[in-house]
C-alpha atoms as a PDB file:
ATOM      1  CA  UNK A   1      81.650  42.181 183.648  1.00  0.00           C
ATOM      2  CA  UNK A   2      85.324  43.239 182.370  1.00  0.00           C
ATOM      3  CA  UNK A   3      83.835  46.217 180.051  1.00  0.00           C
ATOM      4  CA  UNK A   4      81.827  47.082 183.331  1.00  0.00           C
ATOM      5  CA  UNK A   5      84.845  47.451 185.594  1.00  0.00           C
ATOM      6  CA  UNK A   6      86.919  49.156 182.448  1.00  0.00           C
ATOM      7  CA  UNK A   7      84.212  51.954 181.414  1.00  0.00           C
ATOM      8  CA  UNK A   8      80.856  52.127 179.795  1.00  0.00           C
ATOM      9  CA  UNK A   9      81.397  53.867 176.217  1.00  0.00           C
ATOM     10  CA  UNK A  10      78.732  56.380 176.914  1.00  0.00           C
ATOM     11  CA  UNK A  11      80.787  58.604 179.313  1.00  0.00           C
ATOM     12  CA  UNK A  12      84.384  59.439 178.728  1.00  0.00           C
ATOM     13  CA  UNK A  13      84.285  61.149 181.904  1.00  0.00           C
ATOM     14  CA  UNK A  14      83.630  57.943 183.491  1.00  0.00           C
ATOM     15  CA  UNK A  15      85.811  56.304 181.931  1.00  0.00           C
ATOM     16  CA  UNK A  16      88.589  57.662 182.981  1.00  0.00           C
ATOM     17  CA  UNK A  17      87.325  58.498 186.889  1.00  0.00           C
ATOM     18  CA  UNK A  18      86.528  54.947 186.644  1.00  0.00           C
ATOM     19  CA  UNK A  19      87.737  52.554 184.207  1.00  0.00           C
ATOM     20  CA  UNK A  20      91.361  53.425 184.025  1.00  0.00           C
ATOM     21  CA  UNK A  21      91.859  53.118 187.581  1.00  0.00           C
ATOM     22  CA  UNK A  22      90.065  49.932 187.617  1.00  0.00           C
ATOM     23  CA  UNK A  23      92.308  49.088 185.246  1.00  0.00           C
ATOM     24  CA  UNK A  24      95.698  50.058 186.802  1.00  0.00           C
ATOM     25  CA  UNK A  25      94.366  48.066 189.880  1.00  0.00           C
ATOM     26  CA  UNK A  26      93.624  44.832 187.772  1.00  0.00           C
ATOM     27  CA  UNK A  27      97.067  44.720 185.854  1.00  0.00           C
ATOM     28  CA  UNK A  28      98.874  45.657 189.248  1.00  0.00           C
ATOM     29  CA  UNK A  29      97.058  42.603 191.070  1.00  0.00           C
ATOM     30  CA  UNK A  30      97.682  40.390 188.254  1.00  0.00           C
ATOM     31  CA  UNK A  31     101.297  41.077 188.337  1.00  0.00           C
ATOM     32  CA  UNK A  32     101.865  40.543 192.361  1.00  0.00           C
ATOM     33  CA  UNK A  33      99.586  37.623 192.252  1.00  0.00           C
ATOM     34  CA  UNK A  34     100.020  35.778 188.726  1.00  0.00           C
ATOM     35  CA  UNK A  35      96.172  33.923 188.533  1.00  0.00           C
ATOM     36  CA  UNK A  36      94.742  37.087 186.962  1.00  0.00           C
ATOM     37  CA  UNK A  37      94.193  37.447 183.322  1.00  0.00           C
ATOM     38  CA  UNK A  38      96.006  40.096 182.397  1.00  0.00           C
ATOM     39  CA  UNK A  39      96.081  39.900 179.049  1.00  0.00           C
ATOM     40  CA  UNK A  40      92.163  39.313 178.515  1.00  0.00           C
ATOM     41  CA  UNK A  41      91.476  42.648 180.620  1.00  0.00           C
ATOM     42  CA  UNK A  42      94.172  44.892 178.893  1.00  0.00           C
ATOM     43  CA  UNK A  43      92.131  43.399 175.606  1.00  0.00           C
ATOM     44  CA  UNK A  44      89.386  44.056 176.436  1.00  0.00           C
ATOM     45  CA  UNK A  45      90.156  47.440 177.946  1.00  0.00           C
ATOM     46  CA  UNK A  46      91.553  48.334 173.906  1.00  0.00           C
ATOM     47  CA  UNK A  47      88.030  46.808 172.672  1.00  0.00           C
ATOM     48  CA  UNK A  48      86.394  49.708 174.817  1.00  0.00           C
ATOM     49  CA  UNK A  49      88.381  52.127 174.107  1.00  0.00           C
ATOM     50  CA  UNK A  50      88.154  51.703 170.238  1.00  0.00           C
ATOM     51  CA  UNK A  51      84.664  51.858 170.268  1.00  0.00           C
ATOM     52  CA  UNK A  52      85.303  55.726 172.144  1.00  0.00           C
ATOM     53  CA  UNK A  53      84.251  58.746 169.819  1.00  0.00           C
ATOM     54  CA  UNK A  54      87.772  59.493 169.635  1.00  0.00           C
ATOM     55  CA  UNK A  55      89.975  56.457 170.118  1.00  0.00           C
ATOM     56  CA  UNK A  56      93.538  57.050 169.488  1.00  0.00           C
ATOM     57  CA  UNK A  57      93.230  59.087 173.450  1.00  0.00           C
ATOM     58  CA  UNK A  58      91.340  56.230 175.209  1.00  0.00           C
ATOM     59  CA  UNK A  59      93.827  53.861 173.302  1.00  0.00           C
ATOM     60  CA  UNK A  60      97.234  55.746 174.163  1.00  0.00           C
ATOM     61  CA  UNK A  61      95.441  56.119 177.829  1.00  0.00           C
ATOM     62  CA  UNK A  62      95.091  52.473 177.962  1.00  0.00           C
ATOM     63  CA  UNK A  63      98.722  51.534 176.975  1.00  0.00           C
ATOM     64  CA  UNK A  64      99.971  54.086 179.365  1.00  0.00           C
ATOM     65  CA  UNK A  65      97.909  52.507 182.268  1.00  0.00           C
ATOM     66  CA  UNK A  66      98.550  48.582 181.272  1.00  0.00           C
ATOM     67  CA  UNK A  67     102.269  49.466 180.581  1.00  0.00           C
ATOM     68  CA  UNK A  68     102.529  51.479 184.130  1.00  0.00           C
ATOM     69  CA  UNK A  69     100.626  48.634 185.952  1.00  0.00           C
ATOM     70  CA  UNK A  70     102.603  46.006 184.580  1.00  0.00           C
ATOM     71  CA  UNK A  71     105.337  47.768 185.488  1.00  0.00           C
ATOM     72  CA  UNK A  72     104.849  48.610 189.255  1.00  0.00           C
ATOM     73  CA  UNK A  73     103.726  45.222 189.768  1.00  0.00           C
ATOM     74  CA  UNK A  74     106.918  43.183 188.222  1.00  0.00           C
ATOM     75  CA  UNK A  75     108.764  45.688 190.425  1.00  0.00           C
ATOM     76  CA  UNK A  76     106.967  45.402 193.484  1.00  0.00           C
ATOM     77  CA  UNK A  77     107.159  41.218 193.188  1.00  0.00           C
ATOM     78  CA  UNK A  78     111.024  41.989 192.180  1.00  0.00           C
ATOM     79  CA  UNK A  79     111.315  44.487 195.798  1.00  0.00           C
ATOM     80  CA  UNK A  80     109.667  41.384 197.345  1.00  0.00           C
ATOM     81  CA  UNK A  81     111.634  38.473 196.351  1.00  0.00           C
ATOM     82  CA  UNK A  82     114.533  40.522 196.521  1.00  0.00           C
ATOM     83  CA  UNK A  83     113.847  40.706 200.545  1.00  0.00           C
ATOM     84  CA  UNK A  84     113.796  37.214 200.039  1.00  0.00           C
ATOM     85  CA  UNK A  85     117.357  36.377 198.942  1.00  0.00           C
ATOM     86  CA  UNK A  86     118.604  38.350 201.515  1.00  0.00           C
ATOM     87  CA  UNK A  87     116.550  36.999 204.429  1.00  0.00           C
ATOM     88  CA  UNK A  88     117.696  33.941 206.565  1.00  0.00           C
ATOM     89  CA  UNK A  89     114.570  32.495 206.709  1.00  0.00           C
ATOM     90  CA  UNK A  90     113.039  33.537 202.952  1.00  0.00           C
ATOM     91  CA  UNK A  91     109.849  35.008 202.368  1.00  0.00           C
ATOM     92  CA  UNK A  92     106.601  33.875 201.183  1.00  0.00           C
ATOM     93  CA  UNK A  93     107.151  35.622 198.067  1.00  0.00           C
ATOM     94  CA  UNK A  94     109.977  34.143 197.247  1.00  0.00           C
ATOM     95  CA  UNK A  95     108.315  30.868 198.171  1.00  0.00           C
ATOM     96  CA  UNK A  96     105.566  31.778 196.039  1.00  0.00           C
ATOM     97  CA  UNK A  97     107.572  32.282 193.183  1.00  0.00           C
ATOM     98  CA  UNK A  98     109.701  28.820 193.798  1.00  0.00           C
ATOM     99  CA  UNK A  99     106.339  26.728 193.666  1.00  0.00           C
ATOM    100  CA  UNK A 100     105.254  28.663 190.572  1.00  0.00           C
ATOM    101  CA  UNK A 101     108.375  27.998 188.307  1.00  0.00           C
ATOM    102  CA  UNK A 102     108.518  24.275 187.259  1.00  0.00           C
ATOM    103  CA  UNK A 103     112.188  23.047 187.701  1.00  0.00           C
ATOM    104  CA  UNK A 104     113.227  22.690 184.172  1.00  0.00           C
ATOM    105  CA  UNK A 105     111.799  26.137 182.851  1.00  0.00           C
ATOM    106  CA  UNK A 106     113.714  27.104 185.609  1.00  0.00           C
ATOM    107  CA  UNK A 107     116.918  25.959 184.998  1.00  0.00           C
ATOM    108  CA  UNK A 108     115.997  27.303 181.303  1.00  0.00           C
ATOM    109  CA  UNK A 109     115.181  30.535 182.237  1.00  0.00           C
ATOM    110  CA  UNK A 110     118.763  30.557 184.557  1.00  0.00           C
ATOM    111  CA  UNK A 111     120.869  29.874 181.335  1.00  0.00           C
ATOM    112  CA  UNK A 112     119.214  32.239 179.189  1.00  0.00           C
ATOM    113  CA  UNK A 113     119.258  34.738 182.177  1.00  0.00           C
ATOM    114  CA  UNK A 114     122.967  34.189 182.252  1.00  0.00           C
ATOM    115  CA  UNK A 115     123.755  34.141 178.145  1.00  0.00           C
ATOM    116  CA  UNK A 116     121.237  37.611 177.549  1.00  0.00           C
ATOM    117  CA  UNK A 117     120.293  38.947 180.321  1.00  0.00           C
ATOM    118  CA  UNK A 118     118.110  41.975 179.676  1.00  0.00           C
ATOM    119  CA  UNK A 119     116.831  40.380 176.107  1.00  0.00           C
ATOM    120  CA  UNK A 120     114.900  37.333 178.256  1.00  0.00           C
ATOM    121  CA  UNK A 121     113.485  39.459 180.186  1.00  0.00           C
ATOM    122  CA  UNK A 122     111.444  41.129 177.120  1.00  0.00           C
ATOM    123  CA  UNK A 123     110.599  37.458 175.905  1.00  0.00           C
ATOM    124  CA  UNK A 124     109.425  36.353 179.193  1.00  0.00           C
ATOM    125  CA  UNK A 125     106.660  39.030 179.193  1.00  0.00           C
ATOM    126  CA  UNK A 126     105.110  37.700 176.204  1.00  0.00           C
ATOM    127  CA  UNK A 127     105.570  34.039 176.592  1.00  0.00           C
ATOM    128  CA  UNK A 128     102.555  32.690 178.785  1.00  0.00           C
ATOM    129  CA  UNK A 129     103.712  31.488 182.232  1.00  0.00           C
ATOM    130  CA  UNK A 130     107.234  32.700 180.853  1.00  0.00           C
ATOM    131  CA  UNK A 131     107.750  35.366 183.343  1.00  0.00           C
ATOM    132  CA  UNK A 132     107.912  33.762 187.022  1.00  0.00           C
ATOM    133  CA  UNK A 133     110.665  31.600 185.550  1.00  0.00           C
ATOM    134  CA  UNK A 134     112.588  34.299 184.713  1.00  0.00           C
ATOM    135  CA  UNK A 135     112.297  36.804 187.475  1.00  0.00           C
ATOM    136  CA  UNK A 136     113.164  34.097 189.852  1.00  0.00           C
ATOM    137  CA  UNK A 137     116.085  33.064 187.608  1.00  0.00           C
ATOM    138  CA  UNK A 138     117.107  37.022 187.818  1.00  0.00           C
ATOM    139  CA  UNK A 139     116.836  36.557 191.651  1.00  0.00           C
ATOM    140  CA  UNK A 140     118.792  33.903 192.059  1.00  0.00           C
ATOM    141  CA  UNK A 141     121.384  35.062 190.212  1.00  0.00           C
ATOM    142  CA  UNK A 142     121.048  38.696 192.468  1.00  0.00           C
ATOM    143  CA  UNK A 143     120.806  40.951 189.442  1.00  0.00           C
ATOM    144  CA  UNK A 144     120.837  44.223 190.226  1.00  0.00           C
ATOM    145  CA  UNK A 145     117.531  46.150 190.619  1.00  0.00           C
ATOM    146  CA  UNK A 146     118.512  49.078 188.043  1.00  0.00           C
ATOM    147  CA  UNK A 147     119.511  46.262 185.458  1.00  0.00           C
ATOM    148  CA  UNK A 148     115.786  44.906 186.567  1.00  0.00           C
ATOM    149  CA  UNK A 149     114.167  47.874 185.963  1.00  0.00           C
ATOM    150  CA  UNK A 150     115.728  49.172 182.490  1.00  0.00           C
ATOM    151  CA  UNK A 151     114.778  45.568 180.929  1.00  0.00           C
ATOM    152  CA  UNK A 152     111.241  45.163 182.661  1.00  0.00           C
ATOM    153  CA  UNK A 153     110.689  48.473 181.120  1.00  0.00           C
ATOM    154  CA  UNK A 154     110.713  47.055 177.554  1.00  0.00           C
ATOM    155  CA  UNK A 155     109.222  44.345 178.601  1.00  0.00           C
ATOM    156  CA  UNK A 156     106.086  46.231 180.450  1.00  0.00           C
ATOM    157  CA  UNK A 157     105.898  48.549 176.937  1.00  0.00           C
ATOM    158  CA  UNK A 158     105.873  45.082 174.676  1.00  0.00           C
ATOM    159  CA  UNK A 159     103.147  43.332 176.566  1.00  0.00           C
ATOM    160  CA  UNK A 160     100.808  46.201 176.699  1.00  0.00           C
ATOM    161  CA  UNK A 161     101.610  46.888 172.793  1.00  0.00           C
ATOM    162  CA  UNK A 162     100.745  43.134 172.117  1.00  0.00           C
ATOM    163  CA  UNK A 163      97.391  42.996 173.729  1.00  0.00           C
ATOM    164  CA  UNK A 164      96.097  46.218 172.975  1.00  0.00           C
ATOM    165  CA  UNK A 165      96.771  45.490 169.475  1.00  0.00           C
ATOM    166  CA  UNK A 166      94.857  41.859 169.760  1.00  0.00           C
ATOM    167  CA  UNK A 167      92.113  44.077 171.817  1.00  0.00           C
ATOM    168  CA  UNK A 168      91.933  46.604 168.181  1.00  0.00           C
ATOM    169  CA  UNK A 169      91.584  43.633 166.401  1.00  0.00           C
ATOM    170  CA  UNK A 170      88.672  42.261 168.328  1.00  0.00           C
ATOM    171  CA  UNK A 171      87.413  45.693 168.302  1.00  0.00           C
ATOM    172  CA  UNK A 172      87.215  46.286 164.646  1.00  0.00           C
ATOM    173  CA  UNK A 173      85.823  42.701 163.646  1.00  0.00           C
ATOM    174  CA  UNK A 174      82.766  43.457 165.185  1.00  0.00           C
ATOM    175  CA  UNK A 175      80.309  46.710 165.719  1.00  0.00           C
ATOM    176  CA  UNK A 176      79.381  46.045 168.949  1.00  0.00           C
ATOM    177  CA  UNK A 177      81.554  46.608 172.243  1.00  0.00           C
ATOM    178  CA  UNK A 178      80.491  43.432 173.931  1.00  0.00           C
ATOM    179  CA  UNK A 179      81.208  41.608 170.852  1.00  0.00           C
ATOM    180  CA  UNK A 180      84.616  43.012 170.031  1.00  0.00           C
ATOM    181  CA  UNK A 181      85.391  41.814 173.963  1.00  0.00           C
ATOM    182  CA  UNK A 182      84.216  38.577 173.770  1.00  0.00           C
ATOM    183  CA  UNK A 183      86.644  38.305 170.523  1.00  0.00           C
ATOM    184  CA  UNK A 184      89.568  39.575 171.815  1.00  0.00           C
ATOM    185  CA  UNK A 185      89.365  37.289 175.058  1.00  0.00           C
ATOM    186  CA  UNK A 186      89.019  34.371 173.147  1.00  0.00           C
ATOM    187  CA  UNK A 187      92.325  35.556 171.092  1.00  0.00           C
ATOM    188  CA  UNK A 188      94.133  36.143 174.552  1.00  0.00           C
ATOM    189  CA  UNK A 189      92.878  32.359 175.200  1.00  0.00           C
ATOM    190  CA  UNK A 190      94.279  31.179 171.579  1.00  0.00           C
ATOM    191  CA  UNK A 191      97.804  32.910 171.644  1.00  0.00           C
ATOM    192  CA  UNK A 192      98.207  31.876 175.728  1.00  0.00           C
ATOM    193  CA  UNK A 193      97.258  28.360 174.763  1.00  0.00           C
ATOM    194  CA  UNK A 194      99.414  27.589 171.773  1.00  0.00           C
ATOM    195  CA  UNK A 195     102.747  28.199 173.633  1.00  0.00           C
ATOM    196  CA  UNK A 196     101.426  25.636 176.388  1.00  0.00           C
ATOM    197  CA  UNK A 197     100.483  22.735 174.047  1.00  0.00           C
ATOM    198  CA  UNK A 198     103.408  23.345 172.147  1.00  0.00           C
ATOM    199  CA  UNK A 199     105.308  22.828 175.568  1.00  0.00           C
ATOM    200  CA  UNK A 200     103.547  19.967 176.118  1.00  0.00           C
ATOM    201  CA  UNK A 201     103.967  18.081 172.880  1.00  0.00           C
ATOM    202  CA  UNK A 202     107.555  18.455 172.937  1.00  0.00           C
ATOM    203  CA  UNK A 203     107.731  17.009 176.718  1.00  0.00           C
ATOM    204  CA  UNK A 204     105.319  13.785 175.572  1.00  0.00           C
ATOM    205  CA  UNK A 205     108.098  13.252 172.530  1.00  0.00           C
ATOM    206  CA  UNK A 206     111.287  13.526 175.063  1.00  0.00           C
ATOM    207  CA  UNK A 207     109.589  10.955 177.252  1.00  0.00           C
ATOM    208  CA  UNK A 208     108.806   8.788 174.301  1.00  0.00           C
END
């Protein structure tokens, strides 16, 4: 279904009337409403676009798109919450956000906002369920739109970089599309999961 919404290989036309919009539209969602995976789609959209006759085009295409997505979506949530802070009574995106961050990563991501600043933001776009945290930490602590933008920049470019590159390497293990896509999900699966049992383990052995 994912290779369907991103493109069929036989029509680069289609592709990009089609798939890269598709695309734009996923990543966007995914970033206003954080239950979309993100990661598996941009992926996948790599896997596709190796397979192309002439990949290093779809593949720059696709980083542009994921990157810009990611982008406009962190900033519209940002816009959002930021209408928030300011408002007597809140908004539901800023109440979204609250019941999305657990407490302690939280408080975390407020000290490390504090101590680096632009530098967490990066992290947090890698780190799975890293980035709520931290955009609510930068809320609370009112920093600055511009500042916002300039670090969810790198960030945007990092997070597309990473998961094209596990898309090309789910791509070239195996000949066929469908194949390389069904890889290259399960990787997005792997490195999501590894952060959160690691999280886990180390709150079972402070309880101990």
């Amino acid at each position: 279904m994912i290779e369907t919404l991103l493109g069929e290989l036989p029509s680069p036309g289609t592709q990009s009337a089609v798939g890269y919009p598709s695309l734009f539209l996923l990543v966007a969602l995914g970033a206003l409403v954080p239950v979309v995976p993100t990661g598996a789609i941009v992926s996948s959209a790599a896997v596709v676009a190796f397979h192309q006759a002439a990949p290093p085009l779809p593949l720059l295409a696709v980083f542009a798109v994921a990157s810009a997505a990611a982008f406009a979506g962190d900033v519209a949530l940002y816009w959002l919450g930021r209408r928030g802070v300011h408002s007597e009574h809140g908004s539901k995106w800023l109440a979204a956000l609250k019941r999305r961050a657990a407490p302690e990563r939280l408080e975390q991501a407020q000290e490390k906002v504090h101590d680096h600043r632009i530098s967490v933001l990066v992290l947090s776009r890698l780190v799975p369920a890293g980035r709520i945290p931290v955009m609510l930490a930068c809320l609370l602590a009112e920093l600055p739109l511009s500042r916002f933008l300039r670090g969810n920049l790198l960030a945007c470019l990092a997070w597309a970089l990473t998961y094209q590159l596990i898309g090309i390497l789910g791509g070239s293990l195996f000949a066929e599309p469908w194949e390389g896509v069904a890889a290259a999900v399960a990787l997005t699966v792997l490195v999501s999961a590894v952060p959160w049992l690691w999280h886990r383990l180390q709150r079972r052995r402070r309880h101990a």
